[in-house]
C-alpha atoms as a PDB file:
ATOM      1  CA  UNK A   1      -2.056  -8.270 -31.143  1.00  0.00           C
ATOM      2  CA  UNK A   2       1.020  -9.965 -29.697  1.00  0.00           C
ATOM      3  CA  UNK A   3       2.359 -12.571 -31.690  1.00  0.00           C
ATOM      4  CA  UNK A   4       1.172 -15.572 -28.666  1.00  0.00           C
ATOM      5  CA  UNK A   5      -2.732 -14.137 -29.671  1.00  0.00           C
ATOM      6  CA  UNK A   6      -2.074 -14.642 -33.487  1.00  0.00           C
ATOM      7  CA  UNK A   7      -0.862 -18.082 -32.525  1.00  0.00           C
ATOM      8  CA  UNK A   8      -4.019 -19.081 -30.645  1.00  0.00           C
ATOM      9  CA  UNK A   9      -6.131 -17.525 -32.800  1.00  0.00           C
ATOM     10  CA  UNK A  10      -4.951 -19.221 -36.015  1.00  0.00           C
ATOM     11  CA  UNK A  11      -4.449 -22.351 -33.710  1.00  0.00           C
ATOM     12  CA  UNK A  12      -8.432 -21.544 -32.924  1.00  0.00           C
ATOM     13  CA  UNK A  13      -9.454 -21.656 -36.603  1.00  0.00           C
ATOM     14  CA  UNK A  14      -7.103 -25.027 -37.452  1.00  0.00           C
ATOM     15  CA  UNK A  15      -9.264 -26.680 -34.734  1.00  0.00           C
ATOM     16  CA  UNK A  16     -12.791 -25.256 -35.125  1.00  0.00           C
ATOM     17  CA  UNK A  17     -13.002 -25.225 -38.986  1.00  0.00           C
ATOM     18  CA  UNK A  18     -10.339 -27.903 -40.275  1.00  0.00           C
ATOM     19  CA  UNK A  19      -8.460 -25.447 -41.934  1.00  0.00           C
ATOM     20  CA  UNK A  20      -4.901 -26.517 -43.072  1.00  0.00           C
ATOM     21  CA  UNK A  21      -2.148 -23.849 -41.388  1.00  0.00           C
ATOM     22  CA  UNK A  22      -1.368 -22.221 -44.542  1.00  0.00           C
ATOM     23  CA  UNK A  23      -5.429 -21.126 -44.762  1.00  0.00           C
ATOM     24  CA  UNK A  24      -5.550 -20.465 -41.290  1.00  0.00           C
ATOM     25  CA  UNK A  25      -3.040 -17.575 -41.322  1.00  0.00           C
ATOM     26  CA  UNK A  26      -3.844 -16.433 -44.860  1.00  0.00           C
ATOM     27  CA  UNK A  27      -7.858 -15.386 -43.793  1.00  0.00           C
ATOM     28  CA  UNK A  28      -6.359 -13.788 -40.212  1.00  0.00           C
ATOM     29  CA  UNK A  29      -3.753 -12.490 -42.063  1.00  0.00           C
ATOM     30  CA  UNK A  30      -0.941 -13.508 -39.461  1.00  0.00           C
ATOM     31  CA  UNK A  31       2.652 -14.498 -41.338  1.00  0.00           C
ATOM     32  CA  UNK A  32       3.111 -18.455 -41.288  1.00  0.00           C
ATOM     33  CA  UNK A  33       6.614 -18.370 -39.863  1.00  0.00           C
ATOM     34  CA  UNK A  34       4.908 -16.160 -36.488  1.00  0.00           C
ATOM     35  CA  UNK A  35       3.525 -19.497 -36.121  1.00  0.00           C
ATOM     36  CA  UNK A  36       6.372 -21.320 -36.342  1.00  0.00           C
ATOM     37  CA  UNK A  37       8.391 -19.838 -34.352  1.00  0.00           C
ATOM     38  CA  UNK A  38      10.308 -21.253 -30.985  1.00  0.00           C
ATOM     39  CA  UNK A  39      11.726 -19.146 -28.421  1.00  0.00           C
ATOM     40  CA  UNK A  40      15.362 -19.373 -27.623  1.00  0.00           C
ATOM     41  CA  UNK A  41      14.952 -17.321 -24.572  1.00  0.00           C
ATOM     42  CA  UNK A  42      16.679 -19.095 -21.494  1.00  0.00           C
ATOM     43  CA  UNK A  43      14.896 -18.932 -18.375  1.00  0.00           C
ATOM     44  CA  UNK A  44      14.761 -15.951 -16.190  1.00  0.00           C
ATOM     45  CA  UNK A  45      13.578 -17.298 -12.892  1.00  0.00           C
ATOM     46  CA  UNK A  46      17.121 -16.409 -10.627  1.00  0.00           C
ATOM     47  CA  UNK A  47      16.937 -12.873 -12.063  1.00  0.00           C
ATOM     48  CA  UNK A  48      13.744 -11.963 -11.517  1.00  0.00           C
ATOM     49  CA  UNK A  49      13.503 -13.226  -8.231  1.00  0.00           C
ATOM     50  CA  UNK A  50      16.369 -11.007  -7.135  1.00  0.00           C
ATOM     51  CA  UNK A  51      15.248  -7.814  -9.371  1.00  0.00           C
ATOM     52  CA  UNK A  52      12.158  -8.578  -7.104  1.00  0.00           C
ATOM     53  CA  UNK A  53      14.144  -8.711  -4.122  1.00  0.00           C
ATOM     54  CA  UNK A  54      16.167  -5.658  -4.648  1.00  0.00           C
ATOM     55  CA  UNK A  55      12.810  -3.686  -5.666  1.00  0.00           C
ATOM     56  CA  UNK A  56      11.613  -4.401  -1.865  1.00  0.00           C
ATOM     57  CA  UNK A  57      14.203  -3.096  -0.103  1.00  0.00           C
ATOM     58  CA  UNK A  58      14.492   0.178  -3.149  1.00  0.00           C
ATOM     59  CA  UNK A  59      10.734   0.899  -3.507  1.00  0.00           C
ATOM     60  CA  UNK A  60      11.761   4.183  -4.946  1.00  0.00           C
ATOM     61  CA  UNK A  61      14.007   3.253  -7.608  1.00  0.00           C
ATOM     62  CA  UNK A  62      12.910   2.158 -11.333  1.00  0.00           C
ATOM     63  CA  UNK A  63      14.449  -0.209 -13.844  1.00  0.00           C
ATOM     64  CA  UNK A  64      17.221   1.676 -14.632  1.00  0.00           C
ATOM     65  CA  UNK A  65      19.108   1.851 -11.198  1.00  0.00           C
ATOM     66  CA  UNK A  66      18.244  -1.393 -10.241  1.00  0.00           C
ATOM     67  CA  UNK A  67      19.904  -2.346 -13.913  1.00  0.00           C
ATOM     68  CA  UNK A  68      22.985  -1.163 -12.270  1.00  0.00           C
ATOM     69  CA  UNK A  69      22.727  -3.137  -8.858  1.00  0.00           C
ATOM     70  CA  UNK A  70      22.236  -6.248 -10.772  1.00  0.00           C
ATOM     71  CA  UNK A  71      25.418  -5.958 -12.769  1.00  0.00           C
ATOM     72  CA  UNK A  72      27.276  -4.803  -9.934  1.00  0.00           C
ATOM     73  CA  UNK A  73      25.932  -8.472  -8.291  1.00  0.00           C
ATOM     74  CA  UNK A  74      26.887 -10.344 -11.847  1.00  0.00           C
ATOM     75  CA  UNK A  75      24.017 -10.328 -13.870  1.00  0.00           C
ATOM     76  CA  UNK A  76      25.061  -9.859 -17.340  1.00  0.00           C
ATOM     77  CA  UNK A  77      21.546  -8.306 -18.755  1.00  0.00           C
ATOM     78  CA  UNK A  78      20.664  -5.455 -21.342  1.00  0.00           C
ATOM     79  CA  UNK A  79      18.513  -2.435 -19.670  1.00  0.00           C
ATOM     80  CA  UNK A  80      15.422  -3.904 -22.639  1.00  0.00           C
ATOM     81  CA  UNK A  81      15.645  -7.252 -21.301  1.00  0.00           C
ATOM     82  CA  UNK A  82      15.443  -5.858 -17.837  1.00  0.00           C
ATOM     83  CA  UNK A  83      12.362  -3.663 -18.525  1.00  0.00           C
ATOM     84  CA  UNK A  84      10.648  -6.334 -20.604  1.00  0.00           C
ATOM     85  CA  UNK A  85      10.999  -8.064 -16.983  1.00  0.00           C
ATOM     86  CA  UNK A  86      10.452  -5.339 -15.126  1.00  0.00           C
ATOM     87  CA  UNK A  87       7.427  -4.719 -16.285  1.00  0.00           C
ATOM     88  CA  UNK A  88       6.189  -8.176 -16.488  1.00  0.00           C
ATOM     89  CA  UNK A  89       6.403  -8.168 -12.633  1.00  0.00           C
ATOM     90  CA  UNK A  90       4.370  -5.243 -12.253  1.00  0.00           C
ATOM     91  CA  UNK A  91       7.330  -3.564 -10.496  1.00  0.00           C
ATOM     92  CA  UNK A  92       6.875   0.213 -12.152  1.00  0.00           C
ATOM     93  CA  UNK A  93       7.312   2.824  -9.723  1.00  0.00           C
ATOM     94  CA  UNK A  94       3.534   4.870  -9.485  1.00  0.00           C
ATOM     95  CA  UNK A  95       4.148   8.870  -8.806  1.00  0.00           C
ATOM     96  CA  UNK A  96       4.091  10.284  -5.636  1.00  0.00           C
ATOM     97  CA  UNK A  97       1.495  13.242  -5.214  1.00  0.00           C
ATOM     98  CA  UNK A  98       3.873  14.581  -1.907  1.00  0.00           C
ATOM     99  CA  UNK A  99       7.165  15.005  -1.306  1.00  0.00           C
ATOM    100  CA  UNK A 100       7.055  12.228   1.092  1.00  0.00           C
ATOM    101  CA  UNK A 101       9.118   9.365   0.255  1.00  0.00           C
ATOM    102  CA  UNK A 102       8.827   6.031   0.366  1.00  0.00           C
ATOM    103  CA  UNK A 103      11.600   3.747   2.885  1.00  0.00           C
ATOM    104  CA  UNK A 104      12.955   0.999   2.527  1.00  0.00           C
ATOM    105  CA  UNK A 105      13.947  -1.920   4.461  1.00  0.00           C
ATOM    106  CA  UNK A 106      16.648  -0.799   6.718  1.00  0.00           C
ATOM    107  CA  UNK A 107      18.929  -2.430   9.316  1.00  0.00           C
ATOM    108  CA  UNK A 108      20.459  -1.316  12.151  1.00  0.00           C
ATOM    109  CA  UNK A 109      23.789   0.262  12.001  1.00  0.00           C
ATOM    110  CA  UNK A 110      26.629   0.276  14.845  1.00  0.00           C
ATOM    111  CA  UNK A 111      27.950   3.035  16.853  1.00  0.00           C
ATOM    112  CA  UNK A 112      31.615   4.072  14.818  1.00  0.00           C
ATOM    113  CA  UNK A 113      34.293   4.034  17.391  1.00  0.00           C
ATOM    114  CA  UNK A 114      37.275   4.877  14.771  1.00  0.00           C
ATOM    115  CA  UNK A 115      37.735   7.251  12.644  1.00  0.00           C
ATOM    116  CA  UNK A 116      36.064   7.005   8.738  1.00  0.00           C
ATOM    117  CA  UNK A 117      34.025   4.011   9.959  1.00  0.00           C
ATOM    118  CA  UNK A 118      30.821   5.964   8.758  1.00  0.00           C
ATOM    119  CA  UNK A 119      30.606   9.499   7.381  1.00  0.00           C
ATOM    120  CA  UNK A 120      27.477  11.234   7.344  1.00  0.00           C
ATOM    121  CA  UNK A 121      25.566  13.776   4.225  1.00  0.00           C
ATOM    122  CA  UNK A 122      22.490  15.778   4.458  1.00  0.00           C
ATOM    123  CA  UNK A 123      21.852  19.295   2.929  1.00  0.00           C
ATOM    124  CA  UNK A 124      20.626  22.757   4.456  1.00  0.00           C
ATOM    125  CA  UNK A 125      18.595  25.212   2.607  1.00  0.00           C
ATOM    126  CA  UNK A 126      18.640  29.022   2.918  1.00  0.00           C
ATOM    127  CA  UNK A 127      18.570  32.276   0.899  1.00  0.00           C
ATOM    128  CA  UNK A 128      21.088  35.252   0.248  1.00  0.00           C
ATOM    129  CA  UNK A 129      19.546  38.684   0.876  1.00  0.00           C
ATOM    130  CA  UNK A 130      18.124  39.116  -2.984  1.00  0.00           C
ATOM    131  CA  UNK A 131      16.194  36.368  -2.245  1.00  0.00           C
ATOM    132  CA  UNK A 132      18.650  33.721  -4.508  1.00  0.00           C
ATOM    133  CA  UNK A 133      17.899  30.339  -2.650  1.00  0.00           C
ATOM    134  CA  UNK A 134      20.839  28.148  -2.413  1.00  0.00           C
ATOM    135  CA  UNK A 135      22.165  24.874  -0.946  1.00  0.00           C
ATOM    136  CA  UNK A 136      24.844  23.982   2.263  1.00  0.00           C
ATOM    137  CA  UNK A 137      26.272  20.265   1.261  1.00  0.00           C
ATOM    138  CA  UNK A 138      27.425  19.423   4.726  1.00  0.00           C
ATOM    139  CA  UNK A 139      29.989  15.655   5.472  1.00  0.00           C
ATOM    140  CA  UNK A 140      30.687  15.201   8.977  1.00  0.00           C
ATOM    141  CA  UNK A 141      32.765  12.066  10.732  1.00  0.00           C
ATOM    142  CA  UNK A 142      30.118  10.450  13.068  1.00  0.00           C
ATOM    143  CA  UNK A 143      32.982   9.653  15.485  1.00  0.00           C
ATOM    144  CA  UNK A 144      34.611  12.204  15.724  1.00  0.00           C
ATOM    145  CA  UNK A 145      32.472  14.710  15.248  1.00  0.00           C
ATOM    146  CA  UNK A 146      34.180  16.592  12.885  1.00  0.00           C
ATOM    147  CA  UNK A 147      32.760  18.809  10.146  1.00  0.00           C
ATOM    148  CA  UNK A 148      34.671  17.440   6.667  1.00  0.00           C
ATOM    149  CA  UNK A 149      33.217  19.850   4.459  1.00  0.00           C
ATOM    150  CA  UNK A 150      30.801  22.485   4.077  1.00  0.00           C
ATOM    151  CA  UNK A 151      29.591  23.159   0.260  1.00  0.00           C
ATOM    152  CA  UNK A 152      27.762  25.904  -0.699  1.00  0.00           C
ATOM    153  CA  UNK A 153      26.110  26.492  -4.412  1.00  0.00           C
ATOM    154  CA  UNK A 154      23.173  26.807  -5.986  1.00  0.00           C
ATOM    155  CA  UNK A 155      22.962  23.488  -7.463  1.00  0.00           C
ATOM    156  CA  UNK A 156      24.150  20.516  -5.800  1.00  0.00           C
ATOM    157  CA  UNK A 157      23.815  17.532  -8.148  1.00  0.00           C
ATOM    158  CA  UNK A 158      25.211  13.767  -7.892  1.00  0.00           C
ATOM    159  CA  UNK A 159      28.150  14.565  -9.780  1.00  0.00           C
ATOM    160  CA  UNK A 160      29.280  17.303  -7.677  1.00  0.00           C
ATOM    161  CA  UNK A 161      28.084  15.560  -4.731  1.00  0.00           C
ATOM    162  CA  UNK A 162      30.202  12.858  -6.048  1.00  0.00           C
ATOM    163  CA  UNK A 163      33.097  15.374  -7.094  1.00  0.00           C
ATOM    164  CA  UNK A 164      33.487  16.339  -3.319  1.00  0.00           C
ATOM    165  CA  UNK A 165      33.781  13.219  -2.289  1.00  0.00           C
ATOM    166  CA  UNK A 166      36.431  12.414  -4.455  1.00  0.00           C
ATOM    167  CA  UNK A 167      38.480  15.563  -3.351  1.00  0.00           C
ATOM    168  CA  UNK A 168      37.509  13.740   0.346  1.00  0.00           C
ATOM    169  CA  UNK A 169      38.976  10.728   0.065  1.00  0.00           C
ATOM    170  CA  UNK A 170      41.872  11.955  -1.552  1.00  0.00           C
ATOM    171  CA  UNK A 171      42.516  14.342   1.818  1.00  0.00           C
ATOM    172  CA  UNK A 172      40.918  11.685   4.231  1.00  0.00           C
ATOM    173  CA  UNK A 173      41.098   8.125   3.086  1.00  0.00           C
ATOM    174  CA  UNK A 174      38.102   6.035   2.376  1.00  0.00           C
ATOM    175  CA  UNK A 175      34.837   5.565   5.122  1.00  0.00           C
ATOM    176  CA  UNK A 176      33.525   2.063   5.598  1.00  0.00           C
ATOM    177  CA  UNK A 177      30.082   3.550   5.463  1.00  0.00           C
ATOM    178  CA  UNK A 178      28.085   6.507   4.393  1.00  0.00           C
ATOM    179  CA  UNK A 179      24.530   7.566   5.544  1.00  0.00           C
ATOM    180  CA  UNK A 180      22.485   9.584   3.816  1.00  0.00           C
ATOM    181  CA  UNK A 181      18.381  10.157   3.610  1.00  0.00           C
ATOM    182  CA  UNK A 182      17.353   9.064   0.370  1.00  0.00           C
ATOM    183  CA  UNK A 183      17.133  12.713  -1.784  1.00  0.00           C
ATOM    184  CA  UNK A 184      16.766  12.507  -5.389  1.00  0.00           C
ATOM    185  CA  UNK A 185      20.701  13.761  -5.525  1.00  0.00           C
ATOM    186  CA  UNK A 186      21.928  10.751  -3.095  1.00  0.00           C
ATOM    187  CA  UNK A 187      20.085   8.055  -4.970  1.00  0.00           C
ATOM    188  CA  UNK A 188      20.903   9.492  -8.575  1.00  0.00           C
ATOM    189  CA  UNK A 189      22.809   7.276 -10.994  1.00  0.00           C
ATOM    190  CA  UNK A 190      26.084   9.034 -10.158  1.00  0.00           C
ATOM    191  CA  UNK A 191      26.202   8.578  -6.583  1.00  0.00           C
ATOM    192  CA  UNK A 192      25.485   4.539  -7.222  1.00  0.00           C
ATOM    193  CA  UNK A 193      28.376   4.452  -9.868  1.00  0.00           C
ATOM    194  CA  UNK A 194      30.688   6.287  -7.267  1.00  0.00           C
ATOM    195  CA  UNK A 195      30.178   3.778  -4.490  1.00  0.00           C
ATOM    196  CA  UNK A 196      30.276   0.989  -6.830  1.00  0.00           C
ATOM    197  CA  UNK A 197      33.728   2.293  -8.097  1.00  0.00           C
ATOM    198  CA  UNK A 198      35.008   3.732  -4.213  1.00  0.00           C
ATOM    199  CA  UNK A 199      33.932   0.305  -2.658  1.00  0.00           C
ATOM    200  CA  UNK A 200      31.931   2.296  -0.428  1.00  0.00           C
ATOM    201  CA  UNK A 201      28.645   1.264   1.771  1.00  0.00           C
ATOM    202  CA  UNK A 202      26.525   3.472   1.041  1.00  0.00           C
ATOM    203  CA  UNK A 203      22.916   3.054   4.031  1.00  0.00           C
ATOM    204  CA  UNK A 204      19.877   4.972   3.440  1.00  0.00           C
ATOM    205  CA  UNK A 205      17.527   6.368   6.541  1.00  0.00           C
ATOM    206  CA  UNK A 206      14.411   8.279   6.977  1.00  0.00           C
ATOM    207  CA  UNK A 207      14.718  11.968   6.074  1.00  0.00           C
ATOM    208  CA  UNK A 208      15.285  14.455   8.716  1.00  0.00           C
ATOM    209  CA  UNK A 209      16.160  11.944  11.508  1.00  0.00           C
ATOM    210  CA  UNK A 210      18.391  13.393  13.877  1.00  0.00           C
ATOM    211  CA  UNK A 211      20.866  10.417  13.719  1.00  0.00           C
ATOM    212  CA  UNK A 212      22.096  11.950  10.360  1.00  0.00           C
ATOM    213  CA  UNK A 213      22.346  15.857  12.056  1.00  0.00           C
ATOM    214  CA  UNK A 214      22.352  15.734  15.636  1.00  0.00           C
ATOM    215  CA  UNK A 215      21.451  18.904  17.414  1.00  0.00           C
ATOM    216  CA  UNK A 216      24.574  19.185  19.591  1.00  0.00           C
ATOM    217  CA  UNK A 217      27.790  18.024  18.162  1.00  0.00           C
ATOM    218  CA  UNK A 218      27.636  16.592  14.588  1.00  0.00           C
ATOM    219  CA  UNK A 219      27.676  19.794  12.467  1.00  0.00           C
ATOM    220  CA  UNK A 220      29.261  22.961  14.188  1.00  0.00           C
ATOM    221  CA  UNK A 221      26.751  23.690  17.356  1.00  0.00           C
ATOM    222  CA  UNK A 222      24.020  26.257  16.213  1.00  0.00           C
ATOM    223  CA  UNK A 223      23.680  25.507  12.286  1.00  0.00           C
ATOM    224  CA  UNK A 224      21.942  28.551  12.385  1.00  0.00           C
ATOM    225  CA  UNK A 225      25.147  30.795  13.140  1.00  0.00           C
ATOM    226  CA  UNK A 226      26.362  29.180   9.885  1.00  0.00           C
ATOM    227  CA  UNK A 227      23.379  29.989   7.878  1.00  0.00           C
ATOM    228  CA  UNK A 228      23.729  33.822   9.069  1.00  0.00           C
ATOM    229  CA  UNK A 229      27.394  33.605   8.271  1.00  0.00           C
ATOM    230  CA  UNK A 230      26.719  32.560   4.279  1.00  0.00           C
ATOM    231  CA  UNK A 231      23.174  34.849   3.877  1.00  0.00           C
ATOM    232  CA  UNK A 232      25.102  38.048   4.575  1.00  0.00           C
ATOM    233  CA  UNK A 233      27.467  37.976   1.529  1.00  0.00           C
ATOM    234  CA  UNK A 234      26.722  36.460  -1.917  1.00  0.00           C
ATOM    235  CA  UNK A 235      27.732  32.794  -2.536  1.00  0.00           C
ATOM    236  CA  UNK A 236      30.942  33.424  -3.994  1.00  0.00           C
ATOM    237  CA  UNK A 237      31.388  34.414  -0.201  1.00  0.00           C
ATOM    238  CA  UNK A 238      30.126  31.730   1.767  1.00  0.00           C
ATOM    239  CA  UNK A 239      33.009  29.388   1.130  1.00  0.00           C
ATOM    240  CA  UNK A 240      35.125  31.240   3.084  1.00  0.00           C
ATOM    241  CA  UNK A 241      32.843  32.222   5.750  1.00  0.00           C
ATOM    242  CA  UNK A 242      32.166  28.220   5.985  1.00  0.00           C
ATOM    243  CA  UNK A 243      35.447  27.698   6.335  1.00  0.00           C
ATOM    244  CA  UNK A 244      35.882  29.874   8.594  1.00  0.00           C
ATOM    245  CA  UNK A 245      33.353  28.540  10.663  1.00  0.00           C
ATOM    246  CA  UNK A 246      34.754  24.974  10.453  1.00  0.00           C
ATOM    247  CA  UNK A 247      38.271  26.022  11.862  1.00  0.00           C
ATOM    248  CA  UNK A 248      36.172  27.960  14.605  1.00  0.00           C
ATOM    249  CA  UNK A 249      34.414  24.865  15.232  1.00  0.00           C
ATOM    250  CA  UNK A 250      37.645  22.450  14.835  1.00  0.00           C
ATOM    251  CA  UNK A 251      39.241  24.927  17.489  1.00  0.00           C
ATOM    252  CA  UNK A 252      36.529  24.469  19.916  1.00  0.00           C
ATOM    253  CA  UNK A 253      36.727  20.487  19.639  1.00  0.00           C
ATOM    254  CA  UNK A 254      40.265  20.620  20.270  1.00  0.00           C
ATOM    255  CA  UNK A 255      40.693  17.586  21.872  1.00  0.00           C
ATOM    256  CA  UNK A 256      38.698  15.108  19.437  1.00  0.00           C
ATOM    257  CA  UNK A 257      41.129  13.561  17.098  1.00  0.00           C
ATOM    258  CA  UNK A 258      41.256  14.208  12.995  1.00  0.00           C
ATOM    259  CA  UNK A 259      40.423  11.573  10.878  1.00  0.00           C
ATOM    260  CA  UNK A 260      43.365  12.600   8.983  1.00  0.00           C
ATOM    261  CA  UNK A 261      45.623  11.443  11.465  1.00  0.00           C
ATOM    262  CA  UNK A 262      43.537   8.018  11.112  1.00  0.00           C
ATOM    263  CA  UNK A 263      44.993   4.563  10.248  1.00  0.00           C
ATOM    264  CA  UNK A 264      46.854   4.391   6.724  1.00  0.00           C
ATOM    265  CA  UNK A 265      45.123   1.273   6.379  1.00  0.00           C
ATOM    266  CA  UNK A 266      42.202   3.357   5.898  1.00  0.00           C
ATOM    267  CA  UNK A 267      43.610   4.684   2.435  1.00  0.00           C
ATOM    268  CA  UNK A 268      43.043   3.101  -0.785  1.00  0.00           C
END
C-alpha cells in the first residue's frame, strides 16, 4: 500500500469512527509520522511535458536515452526521478514481436551542395566462405559522392561505430549532419554521447530507403562487386580488398572533388 492509501485510509477511520490520529494508525498499523508527512517535491509540469514531447518524436527509445536528451537540453534530473516520471506518464516502451521498427516524426532535409554538409551510415551484411557472417560499416559524402570508409568486422557496435568516426573527423573535418536508419547500433547510448560531444546533427529515416544508399552513385556502383571482393578471403582480408575497391571507385569519380580538400572552416 503506498503511503497516499495509508493516509486515506487512516483519514477514513478518523472520520467514520471518531477515532483520535494516534488510534487511527495504531489499529491499521500505519506509522503516525507517514501521516504527517508534506512533500517537498517541486513541481514537474515543464519536464514532463517535454520528456513527453521528446518521447513522440523517439517512440523507440526508453527512459534512459531520453535521460540523456534532457540534460543535453538543461534539465538537471536523476535517471530515478526520471523513471518515477516516466512511468507515471505511461510512456514505457511495449516489445516489438518483428523486426519492424517504429518512426518517428521526421522533417525534411535539404539537398548538400558542399562538402561534409551531411554524411551518410548504413550497414551491409554477408558471409565468408565457412559460413562466418559478418558486417560492411559503409560512410559516404552525400555530395560528393564519395565512399569515406568501408569497415568490415564481425561486430560493429556504437563504440566502434563511434571509434570510426572519430578517426573521420580527424582525416575529414566535422559534417553538419549525419543520416542514419534507426538500428539498435545508431541509436545506442554511445552514438548519442558522440554527437552530443562532436556537435553533430545526427537525422534518423526509415530503414532501407534508398536516400541513405542510392543504387547508382552513393557507395561504389555494384555493392555487390564489393561483397564478392571481402567473401573470397577471410576478414582479416577484406580491409584491404575494401580499400582497394574505394581507390578503384575514387579513380573512376575522378572529377568529383574530396571533402578533404573542403573548407578549413569545416574543422573543429
Amino acid at each position: 500500500m503506498t503511503p497516499a492509501a495509508e493516509r486515506r485510509a487512516v483519514a477514513h477511520l478518523m472520520d467514520t469512527h471518531g477515532m483520535s490520529e494516534r488510534r487511527a494508525c495504531k489499529a491499521t498499523g500505519f506509522c503516525r509520522m507517514t501521516m504527517r508527512y508534506k512533500t517537498t517535491r517541486g513541481d514537474d509540469a515543464s519536464l514532463r511535458e517535454r520528456m513527453k514531447a521528446i518521447a513522440r518524436e523517439r517512440r523507440r527509445f526508453g527512459y534512459r536515452r531520453l535521460h540523456v536528451l534532457l540534460r543535453r537540453e538543461g534539465f538537471e534530473v536523476n535517471h530515478k526521478r526520471l523513471f518515477r516520471l516516466y512511468r507515471e506518464e505511461r510512456l514505457t516502451v511495449r516489445r516489438r514481436g518483428g523486426r519492424k521498427r517504429a518512426i518517428g516524426t521526421r522533417a525534411p532535409m535539404m539537398i548538400p551542395m558542399r562538402p561534409n554538409e551531411r554524411w551518410s551510415l548504413d550497414f551491409v551484411a554477408d558471409q565468408m566462405t565457412d559460413g562466418r557472417r559478418f558486417r560492411i560499416l559503409a560512410i559516404v559524402d552525400d555530395c560528393t559522392r564519395e565512399c569515406l570508409a568501408l569497415v568490415a568486422d564481425t561486430s560493429l557496435s556504437g563504440v566502434r561505430v563511434a571509434r570510426e568516426l572519430d578517426r573521420l573527423l580527424a582525416e575529414r573535418g566535422r559534417p553538419k549532419m549525419i543520416v542514419s536508419d534507426n538500428g539498435s547500433e545508431l541509436t545506442s547510448n554511445a552514438i548519442l554521447a558522440w554527437a552530443d560531444a562532436a556537435r553533430v546533427e545526427w537525422h534518423y529515416i526509415a530503414p532501407g530507403k534508398p536516400m541513405l544508399v542510392e543504387r547508382d552513385a552513393v557507395l561504389p556502383p555494384r555493392p555487390g562487386q564489393s561483397r564478392a571482393l571481402a567473401v573470397a578471403a577471410r576478414l582479416q582480408h577484406h580491409e584491404a580488398a575494401l580499400e582497394a575497391r574505394m581507390a578503384d571507385a575514387d579513380r573512376l569519380r575522378g572529377d568529383v572533388p574530396s571533402a578533404a580538400g573542403s573548407d578549413a572552416t569545416q574543422r573543429e
